[in-house]
N, C-alpha and C. Protein backbone atom coordinates (compact mmCIF):
# COMPACT_ATOMS: atom_id res chain seq x y z
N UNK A 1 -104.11 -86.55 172.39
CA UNK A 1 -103.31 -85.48 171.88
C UNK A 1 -103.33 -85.56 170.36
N UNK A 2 -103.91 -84.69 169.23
CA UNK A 2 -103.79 -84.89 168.12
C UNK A 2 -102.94 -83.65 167.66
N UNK A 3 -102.20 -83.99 166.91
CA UNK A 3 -101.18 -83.13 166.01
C UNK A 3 -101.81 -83.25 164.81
N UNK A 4 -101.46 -81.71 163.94
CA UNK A 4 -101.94 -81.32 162.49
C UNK A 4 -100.75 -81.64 162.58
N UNK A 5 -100.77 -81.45 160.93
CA UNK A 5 -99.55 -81.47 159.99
C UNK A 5 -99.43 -79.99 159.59
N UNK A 6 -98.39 -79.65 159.21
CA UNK A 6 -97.70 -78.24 158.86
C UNK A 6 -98.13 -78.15 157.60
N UNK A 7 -98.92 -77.01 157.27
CA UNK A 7 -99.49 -76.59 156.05
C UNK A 7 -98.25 -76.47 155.18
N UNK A 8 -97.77 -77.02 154.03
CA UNK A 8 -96.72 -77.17 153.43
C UNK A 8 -97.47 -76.69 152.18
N UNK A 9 -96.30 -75.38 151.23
CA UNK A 9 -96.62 -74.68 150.01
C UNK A 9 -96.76 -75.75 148.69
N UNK A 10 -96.39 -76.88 148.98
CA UNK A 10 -96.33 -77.75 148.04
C UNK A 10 -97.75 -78.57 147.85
N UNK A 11 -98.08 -78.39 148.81
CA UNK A 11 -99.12 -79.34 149.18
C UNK A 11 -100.42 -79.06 147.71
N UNK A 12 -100.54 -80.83 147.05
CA UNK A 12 -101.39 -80.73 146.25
C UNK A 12 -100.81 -79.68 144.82
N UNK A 13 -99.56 -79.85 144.98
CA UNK A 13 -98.68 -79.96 143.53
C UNK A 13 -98.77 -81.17 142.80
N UNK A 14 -98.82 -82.16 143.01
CA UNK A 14 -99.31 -83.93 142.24
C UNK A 14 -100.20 -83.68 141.57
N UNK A 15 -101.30 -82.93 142.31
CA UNK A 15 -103.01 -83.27 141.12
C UNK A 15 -102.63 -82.56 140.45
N UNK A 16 -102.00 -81.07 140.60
CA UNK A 16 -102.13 -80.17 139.34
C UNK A 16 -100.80 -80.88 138.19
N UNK A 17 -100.14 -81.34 138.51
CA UNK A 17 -98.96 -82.36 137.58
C UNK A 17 -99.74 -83.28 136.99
N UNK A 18 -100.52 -84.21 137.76
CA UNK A 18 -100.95 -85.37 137.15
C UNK A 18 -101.72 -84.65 136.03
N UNK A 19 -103.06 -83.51 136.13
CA UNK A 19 -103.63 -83.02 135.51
C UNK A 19 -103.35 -82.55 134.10
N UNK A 20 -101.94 -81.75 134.46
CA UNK A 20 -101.32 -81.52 133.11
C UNK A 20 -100.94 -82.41 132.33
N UNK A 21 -99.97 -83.62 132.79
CA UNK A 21 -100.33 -84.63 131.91
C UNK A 21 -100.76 -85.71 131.41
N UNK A 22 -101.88 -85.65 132.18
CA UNK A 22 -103.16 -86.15 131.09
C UNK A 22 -103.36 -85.17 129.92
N UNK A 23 -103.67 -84.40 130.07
CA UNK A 23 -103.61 -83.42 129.60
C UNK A 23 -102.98 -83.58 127.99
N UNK A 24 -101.50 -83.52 128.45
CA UNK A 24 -100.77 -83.51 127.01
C UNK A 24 -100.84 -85.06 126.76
N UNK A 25 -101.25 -85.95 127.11
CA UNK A 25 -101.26 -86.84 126.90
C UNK A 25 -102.05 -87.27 125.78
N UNK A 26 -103.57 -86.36 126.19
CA UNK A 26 -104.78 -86.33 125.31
C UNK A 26 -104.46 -86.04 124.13
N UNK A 27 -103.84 -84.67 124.19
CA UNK A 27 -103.74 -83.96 123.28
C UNK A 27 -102.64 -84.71 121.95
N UNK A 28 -101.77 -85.27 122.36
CA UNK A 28 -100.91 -86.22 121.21
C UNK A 28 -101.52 -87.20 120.65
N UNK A 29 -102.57 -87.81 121.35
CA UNK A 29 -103.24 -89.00 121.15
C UNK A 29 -104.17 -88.36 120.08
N UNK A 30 -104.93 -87.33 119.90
CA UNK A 30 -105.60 -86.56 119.40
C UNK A 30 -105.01 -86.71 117.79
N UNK A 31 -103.99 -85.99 118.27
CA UNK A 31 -103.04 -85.60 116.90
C UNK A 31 -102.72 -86.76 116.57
N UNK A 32 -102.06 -87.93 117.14
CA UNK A 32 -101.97 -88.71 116.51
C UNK A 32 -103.08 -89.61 115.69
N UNK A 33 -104.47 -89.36 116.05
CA UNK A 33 -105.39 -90.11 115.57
C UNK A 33 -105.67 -88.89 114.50
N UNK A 34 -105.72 -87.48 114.61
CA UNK A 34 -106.08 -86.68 113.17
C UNK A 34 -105.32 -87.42 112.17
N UNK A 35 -104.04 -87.73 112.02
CA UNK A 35 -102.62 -87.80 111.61
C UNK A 35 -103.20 -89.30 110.73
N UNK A 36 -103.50 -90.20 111.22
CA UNK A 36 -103.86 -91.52 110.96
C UNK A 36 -105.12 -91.77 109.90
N UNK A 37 -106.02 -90.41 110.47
CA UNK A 37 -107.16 -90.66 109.55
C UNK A 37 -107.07 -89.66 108.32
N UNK A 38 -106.11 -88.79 108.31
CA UNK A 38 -105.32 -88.15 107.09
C UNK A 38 -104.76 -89.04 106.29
N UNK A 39 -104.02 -89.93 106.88
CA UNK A 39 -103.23 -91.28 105.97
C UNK A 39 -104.30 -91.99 105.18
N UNK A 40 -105.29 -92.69 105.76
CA UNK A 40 -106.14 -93.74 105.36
C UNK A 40 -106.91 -93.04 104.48
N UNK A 41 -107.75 -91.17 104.58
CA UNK A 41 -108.32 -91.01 103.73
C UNK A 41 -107.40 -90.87 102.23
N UNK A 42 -105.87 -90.23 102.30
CA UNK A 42 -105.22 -89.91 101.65
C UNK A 42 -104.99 -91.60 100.58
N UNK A 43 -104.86 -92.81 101.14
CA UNK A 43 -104.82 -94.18 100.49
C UNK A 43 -106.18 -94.07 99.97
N UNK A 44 -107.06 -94.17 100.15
CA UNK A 44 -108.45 -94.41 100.01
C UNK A 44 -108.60 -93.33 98.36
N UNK A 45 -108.61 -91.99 98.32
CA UNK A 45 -108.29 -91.08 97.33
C UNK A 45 -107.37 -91.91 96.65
N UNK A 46 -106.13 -92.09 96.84
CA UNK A 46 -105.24 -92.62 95.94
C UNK A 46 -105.75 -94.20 95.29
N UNK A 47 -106.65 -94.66 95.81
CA UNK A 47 -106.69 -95.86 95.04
C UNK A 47 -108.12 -95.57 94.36
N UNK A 48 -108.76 -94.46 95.05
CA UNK A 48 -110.20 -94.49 93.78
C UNK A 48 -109.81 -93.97 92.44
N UNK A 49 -108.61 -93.06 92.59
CA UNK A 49 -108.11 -92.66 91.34
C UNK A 49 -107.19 -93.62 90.36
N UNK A 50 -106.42 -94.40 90.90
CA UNK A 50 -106.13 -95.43 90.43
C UNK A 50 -107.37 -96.59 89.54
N UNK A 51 -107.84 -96.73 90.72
CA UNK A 51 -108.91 -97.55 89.44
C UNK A 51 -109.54 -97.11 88.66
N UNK A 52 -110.05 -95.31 88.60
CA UNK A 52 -110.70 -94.94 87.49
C UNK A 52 -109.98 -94.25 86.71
N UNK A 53 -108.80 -93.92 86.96
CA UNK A 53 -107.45 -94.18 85.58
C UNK A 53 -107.71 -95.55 84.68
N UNK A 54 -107.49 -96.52 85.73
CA UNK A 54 -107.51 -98.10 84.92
C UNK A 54 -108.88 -97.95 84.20
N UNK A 55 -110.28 -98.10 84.72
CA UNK A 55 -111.15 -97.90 83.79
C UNK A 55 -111.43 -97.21 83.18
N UNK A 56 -110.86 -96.00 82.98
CA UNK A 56 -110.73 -94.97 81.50
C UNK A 56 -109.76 -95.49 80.60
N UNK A 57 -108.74 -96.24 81.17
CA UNK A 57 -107.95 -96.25 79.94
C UNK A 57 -108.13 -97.89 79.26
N UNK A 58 -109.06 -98.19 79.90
CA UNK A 58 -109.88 -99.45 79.15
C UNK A 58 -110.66 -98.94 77.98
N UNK A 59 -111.86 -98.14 78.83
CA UNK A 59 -112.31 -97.40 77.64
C UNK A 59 -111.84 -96.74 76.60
N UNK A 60 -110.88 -95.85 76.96
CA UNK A 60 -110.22 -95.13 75.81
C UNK A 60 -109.18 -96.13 74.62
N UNK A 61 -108.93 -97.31 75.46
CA UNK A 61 -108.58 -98.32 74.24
C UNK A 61 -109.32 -98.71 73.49
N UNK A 62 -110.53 -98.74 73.74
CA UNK A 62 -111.84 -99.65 73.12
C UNK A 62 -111.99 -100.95 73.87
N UNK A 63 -111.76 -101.32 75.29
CA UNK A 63 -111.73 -102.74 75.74
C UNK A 63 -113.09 -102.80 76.43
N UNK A 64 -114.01 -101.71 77.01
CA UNK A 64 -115.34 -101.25 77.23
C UNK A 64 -115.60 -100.39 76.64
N UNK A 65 -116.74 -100.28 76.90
CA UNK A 65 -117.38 -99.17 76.17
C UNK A 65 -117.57 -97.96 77.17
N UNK A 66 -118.18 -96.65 76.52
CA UNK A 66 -118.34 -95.50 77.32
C UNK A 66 -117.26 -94.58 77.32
N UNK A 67 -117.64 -93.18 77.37
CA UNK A 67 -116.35 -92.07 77.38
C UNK A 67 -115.46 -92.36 78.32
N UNK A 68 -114.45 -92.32 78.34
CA UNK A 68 -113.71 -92.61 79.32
C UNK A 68 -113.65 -92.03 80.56
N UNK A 69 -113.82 -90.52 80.88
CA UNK A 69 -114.13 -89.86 82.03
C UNK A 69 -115.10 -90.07 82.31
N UNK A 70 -116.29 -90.24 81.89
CA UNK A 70 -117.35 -91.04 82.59
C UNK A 70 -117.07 -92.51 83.13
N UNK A 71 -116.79 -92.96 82.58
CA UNK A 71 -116.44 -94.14 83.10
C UNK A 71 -115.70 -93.95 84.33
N UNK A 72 -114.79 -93.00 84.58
CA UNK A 72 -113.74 -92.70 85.33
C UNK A 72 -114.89 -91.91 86.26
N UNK A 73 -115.39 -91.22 86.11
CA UNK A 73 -116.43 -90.85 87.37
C UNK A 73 -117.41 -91.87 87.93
N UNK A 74 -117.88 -92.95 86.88
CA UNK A 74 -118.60 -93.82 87.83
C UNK A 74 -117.87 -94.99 88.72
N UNK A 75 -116.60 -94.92 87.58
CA UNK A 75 -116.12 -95.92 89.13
C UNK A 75 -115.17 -95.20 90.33
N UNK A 76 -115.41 -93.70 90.23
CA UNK A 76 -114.94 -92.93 91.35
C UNK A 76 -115.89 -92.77 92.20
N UNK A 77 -117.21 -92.77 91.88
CA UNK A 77 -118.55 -92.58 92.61
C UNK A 77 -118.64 -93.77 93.68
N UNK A 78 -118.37 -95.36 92.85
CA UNK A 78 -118.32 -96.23 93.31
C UNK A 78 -117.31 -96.17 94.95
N UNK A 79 -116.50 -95.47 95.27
CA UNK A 79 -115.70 -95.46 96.11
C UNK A 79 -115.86 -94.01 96.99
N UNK A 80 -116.81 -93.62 96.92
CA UNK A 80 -116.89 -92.30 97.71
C UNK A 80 -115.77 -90.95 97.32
N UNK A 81 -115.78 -90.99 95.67
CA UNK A 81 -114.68 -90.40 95.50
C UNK A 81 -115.76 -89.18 94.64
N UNK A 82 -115.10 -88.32 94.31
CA UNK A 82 -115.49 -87.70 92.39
C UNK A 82 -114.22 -87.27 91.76
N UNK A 83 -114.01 -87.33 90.39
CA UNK A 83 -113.74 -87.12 89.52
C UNK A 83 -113.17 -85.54 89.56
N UNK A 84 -112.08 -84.67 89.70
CA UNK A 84 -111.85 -83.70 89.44
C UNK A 84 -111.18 -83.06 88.41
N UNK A 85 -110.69 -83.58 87.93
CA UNK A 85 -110.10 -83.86 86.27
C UNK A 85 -109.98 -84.89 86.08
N UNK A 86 -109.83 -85.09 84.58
CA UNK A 86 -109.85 -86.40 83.70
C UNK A 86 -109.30 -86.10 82.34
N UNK A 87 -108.14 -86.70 81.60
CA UNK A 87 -107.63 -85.63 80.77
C UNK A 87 -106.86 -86.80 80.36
N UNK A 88 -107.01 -86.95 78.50
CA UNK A 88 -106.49 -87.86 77.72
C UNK A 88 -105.18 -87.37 76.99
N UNK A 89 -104.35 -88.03 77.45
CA UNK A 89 -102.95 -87.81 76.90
C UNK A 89 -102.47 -88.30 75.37
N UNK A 90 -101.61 -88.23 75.52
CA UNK A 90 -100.85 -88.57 73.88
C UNK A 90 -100.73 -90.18 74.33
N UNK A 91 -100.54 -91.24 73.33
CA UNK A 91 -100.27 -92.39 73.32
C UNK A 91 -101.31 -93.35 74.23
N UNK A 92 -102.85 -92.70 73.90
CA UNK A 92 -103.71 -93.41 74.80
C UNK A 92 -103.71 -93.33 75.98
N UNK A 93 -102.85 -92.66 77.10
CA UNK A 93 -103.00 -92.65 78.42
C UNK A 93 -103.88 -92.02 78.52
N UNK A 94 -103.99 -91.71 80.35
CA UNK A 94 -105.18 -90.50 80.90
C UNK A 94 -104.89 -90.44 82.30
N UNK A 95 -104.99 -89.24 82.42
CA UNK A 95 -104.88 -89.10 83.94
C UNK A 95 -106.09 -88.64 84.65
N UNK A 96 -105.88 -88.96 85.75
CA UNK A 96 -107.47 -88.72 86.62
C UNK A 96 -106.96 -88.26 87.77
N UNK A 97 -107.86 -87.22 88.33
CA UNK A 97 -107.34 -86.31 89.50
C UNK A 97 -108.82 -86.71 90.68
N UNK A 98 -108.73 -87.23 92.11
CA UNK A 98 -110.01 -87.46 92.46
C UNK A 98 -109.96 -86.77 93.79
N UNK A 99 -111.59 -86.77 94.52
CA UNK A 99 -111.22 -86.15 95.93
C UNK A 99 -112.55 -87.19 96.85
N UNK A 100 -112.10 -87.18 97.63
CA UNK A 100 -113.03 -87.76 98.32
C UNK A 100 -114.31 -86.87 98.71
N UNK A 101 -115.25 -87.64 98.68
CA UNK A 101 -116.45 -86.57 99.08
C UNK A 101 -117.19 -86.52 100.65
N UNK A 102 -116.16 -87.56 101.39
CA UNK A 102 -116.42 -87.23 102.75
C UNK A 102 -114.85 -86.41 103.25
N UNK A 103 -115.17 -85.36 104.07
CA UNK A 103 -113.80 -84.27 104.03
C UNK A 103 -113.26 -84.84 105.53
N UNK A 104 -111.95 -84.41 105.84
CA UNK A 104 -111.75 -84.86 107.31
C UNK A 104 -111.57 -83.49 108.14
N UNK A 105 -111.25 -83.74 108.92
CA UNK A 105 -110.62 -82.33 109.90
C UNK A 105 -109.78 -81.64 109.61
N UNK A 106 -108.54 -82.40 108.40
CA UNK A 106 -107.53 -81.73 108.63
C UNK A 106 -107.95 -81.24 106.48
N UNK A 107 -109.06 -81.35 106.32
CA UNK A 107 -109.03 -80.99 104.47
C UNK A 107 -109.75 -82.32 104.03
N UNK A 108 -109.47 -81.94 102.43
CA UNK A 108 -109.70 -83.02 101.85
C UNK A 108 -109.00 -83.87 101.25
N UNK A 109 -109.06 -85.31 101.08
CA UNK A 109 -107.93 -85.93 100.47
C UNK A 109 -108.60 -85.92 98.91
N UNK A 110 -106.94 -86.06 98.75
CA UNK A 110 -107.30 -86.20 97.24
C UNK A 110 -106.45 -86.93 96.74
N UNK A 111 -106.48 -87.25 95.47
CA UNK A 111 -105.49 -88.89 94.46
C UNK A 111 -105.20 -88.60 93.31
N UNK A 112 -104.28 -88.40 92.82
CA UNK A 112 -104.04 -88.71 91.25
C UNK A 112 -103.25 -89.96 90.66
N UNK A 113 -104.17 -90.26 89.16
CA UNK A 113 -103.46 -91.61 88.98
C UNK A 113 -103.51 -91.22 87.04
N UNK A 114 -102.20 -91.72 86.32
CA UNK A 114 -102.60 -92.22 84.99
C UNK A 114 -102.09 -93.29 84.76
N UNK A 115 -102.95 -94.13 83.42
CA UNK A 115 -102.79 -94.94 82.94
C UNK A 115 -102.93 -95.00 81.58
N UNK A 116 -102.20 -96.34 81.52
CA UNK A 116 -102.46 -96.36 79.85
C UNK A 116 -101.77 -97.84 79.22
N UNK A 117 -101.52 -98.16 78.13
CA UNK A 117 -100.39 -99.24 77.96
C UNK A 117 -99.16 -98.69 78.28
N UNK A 118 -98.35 -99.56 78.42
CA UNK A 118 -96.78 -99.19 78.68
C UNK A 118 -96.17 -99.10 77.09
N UNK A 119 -95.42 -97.97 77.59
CA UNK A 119 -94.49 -97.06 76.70
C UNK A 119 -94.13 -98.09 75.52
């Protein structure tokens, strides 16, 4: 004697649940990894500009040699960066504006840094 089971409206509501979230599951994980590699390029920008602040405003003291925005572009080059302004202030400072030249998904990062002696 074999008995079916009663075709029930529910039936195979689980896969389409489980499905969905995986689903959103992916999708946060996603975002959270865009989100992460926005941060790291955004540090990465911020410190190539930092150091080619510092080595412009070496140069622009006279402690190396070379124009100072050059200088400030080669050691932005050095870091996968370039140089987007470079601009000598009053009292020997300089500020340097940089961007990275590999872009991410979400834009490009970019850094600004000046330096100089203290006030």
């Amino acid at each position: 004697m074999s008995r079916s089971l009663p075709d029930h409206p529910e039936r195979g509501s689980g896969t389409v649940l489980a499905a969905g979230l995986a689903l959103v599951v992916i999708m946060a994980m996603t975002l959270v990894l865009l989100l992460a590699q926005s941060a790291v390029m955004a540090t990465r920008a911020a410190a190539a500009a930092d150091l080619a602040a510092l080595a412009a405003a070496d140069a622009l003291r006279g402690l190396t040699e070379g124009d100072p925005c050059a200088v400030a572009a080669e050691v932005a080059g050095r870091h996968a960066a370039k140089v987007v302004s470079c601009s000598a202030g009053a009292g020997q400072t300089i500020e340097v504006r940089t961007e990275l030249l590999a872009r991410t998904t979400l834009g490009t990062a970019a850094g600004r840094a000046r330096a100089g002696p203290p006030p």
